[in-house]
Protein backbone atom coordinates (compact mmCIF):
# COMPACT_ATOMS: atom_id res chain seq x y z
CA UNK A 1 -32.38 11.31 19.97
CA UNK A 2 -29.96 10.31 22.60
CA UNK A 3 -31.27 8.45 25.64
CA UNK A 4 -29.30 9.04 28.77
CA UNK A 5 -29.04 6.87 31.66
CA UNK A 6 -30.64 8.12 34.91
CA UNK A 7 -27.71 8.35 37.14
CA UNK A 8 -30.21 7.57 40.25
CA UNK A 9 -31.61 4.95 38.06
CA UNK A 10 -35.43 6.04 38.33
CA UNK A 11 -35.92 5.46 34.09
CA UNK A 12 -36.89 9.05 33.35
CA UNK A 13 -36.01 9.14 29.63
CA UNK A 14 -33.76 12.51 28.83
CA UNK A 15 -34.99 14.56 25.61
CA UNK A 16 -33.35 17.69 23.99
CA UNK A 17 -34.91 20.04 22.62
CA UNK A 18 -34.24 19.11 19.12
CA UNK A 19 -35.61 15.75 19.64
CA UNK A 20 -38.93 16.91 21.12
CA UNK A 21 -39.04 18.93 18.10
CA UNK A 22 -38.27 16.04 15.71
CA UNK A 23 -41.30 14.12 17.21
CA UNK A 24 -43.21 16.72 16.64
CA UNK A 25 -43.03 17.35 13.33
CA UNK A 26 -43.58 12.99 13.50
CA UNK A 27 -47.38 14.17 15.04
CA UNK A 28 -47.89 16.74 12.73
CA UNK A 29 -46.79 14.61 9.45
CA UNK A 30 -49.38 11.88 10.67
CA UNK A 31 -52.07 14.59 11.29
CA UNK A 32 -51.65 16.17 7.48
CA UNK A 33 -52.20 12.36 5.99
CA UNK A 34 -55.19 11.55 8.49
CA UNK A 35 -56.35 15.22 7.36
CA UNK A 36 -56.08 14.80 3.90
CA UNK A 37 -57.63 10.73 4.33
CA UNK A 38 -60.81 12.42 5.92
CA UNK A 39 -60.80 15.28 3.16
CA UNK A 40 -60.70 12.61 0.23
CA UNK A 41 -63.74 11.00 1.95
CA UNK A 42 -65.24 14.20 2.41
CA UNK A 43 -64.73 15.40 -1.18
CA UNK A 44 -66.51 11.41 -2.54
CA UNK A 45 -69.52 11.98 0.19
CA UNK A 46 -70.24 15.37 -1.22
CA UNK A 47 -69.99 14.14 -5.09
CA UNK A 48 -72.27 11.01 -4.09
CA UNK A 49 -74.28 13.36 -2.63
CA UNK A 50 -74.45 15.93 -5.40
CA UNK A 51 -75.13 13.00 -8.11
CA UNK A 52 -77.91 11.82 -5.78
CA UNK A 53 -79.43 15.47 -5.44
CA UNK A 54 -79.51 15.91 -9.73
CA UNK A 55 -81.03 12.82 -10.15
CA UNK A 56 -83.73 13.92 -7.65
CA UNK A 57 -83.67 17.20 -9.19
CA UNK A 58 -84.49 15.22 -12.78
CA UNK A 59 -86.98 13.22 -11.65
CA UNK A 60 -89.00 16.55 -9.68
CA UNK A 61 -88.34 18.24 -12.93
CA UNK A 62 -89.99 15.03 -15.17
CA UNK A 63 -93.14 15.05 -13.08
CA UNK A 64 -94.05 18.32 -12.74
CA UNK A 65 -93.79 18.63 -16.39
CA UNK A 66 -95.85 15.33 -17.11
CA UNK A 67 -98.22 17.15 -14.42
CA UNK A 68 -98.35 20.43 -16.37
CA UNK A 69 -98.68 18.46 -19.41
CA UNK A 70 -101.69 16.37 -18.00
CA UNK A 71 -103.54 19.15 -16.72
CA UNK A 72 -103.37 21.18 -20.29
CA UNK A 73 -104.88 18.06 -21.94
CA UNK A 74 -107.38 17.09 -18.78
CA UNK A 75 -109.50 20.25 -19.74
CA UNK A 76 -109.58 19.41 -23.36
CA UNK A 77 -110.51 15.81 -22.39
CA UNK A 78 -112.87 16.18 -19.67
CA UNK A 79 -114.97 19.34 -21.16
CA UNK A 80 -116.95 18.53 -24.41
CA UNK A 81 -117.37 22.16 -25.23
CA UNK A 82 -113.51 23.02 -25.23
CA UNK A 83 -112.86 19.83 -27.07
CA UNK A 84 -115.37 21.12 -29.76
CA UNK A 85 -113.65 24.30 -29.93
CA UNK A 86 -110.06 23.36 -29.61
CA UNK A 87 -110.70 20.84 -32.63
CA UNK A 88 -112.47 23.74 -34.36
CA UNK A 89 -109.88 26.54 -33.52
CA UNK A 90 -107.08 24.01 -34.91
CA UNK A 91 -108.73 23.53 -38.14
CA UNK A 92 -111.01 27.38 -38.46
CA UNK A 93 -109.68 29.82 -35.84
CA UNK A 94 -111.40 32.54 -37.83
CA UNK A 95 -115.08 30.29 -38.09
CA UNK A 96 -114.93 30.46 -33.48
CA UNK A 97 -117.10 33.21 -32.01
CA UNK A 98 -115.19 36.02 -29.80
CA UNK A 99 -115.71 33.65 -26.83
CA UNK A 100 -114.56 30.41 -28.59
CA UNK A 101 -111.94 31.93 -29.53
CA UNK A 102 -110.72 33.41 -26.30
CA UNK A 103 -111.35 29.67 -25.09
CA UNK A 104 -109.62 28.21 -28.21
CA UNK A 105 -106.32 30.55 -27.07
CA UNK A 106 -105.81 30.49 -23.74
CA UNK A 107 -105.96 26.44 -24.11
CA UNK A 108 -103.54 26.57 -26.42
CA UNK A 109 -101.86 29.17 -24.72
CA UNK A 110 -101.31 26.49 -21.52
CA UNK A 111 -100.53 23.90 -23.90
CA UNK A 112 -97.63 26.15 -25.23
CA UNK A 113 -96.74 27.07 -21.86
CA UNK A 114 -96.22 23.59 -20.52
CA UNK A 115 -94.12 22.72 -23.58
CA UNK A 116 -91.97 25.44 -23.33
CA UNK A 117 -91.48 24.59 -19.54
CA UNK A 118 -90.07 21.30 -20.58
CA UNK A 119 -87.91 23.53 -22.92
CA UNK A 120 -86.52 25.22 -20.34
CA UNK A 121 -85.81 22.51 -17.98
CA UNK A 122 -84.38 20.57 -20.77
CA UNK A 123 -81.73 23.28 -21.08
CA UNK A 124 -80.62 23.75 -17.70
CA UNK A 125 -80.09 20.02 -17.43
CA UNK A 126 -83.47 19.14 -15.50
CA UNK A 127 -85.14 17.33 -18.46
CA UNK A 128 -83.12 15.07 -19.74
CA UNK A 129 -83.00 15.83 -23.97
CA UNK A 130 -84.92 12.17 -24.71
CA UNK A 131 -88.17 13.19 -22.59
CA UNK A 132 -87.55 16.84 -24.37
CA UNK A 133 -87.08 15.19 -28.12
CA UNK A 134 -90.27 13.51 -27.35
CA UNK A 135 -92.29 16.54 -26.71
CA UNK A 136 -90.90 18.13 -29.93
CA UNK A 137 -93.45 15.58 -32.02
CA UNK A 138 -96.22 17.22 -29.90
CA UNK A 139 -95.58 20.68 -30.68
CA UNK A 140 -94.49 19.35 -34.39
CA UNK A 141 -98.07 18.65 -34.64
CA UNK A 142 -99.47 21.72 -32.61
CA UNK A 143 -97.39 23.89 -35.21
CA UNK A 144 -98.38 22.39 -38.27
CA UNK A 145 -102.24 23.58 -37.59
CA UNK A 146 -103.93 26.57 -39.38
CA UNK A 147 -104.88 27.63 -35.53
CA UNK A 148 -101.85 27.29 -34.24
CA UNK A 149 -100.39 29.64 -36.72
CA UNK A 150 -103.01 32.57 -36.09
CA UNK A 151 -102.11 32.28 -32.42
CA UNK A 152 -98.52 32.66 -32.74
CA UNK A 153 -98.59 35.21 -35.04
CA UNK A 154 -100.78 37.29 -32.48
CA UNK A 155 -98.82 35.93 -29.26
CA UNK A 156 -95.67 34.91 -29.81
CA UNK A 157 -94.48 37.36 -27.81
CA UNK A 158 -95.53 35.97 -24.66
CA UNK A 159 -92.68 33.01 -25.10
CA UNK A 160 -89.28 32.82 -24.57
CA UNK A 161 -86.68 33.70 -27.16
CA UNK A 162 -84.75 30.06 -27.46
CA UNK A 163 -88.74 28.63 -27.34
CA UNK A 164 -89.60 31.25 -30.26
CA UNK A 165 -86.35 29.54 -32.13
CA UNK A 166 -87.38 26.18 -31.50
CA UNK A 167 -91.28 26.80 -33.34
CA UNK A 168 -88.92 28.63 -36.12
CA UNK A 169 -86.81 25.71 -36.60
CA UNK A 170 -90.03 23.62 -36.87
CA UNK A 171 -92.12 25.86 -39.00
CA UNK A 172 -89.08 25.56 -41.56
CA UNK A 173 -88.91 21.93 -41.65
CA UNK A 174 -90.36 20.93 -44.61
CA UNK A 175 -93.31 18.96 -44.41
């Protein structure tokens, strides 16, 4: 850039072309950094933000599967006669009447179901795998019973293939 003297001496400052273009690309080099400074805060927001949304995501995922849980186990607590037969249909499936048994299955069945839901959720990354490891001792037990095995050798069906694989690993263990 060459300045040249204002031969009328009013201190207008005299710019090629070339030199308007050289500041330019000055503006534009400064806009690409503050770009790229806002973009690197953009890109940690959005992570914070994404970390913040799992954990939440987690949590949701924990209690509605503690909630499922509780409410399986709140009719077998809180009703005498389904306590009677879900003790009886673990031990005698075949001793329950048709009705017993129809009530003996479809608590089990929502027991099952609420287990497997943890499953699930444990595999897409909701659950974390210590609250899912836990609920493996609780079906370890359910599995183990003479009931349990007349029910899933009638309905096993009804469950999911990589929940079907998880009773099979357990019915396997040895005792």
């Amino acid at each position: 850039m060459q300045l040249k003297p204002d031969p009328l001496g009013g201190g207008i400052l005299h710019l090629s072309w070339q030199d308007l273009g050289s500041i330019g690309e000055l503006i534009s080099a400064v806009a690409v950094v503050v770009s790229l400074v806002y973009l690197a805060f953009q890109i940690r927001q959005n992570t914070k933000q994404i970390d913040e949304n799992t954990k939440a995501a987690q949590a949701a995922a924990f209690d509605s599967s503690i909630s499922q849980t509780f409410a399986a186990r709140a009719v077998i607590i809180e009703n005498e006669d389904v306590a009677r037969i879900y003790l009886k249909g673990t031990d005698a499936p075949e001793a329950l009447s048709a009705e017993d048994l129809l009530r003996y299955r479809l608590t089990l069945h929502n027991l099952l179901w609420s287990i497997w839901n943890m499953q699930s959720q444990a595999q897409v990354g909701e659950l974390s795998s210590e609250t899912w490891s836990a609920q493996l001792a609780t079906l370890e037990r359910v599995v183990s019973t003479k009931g349990f095995q007349w029910f899933w050798a009638n309905y096993s069906r009804e469950f999911g293939a990589s929940f079907q694989q998880v009773v099979a690993d357990l019915e396997a263990k040895p005792s």
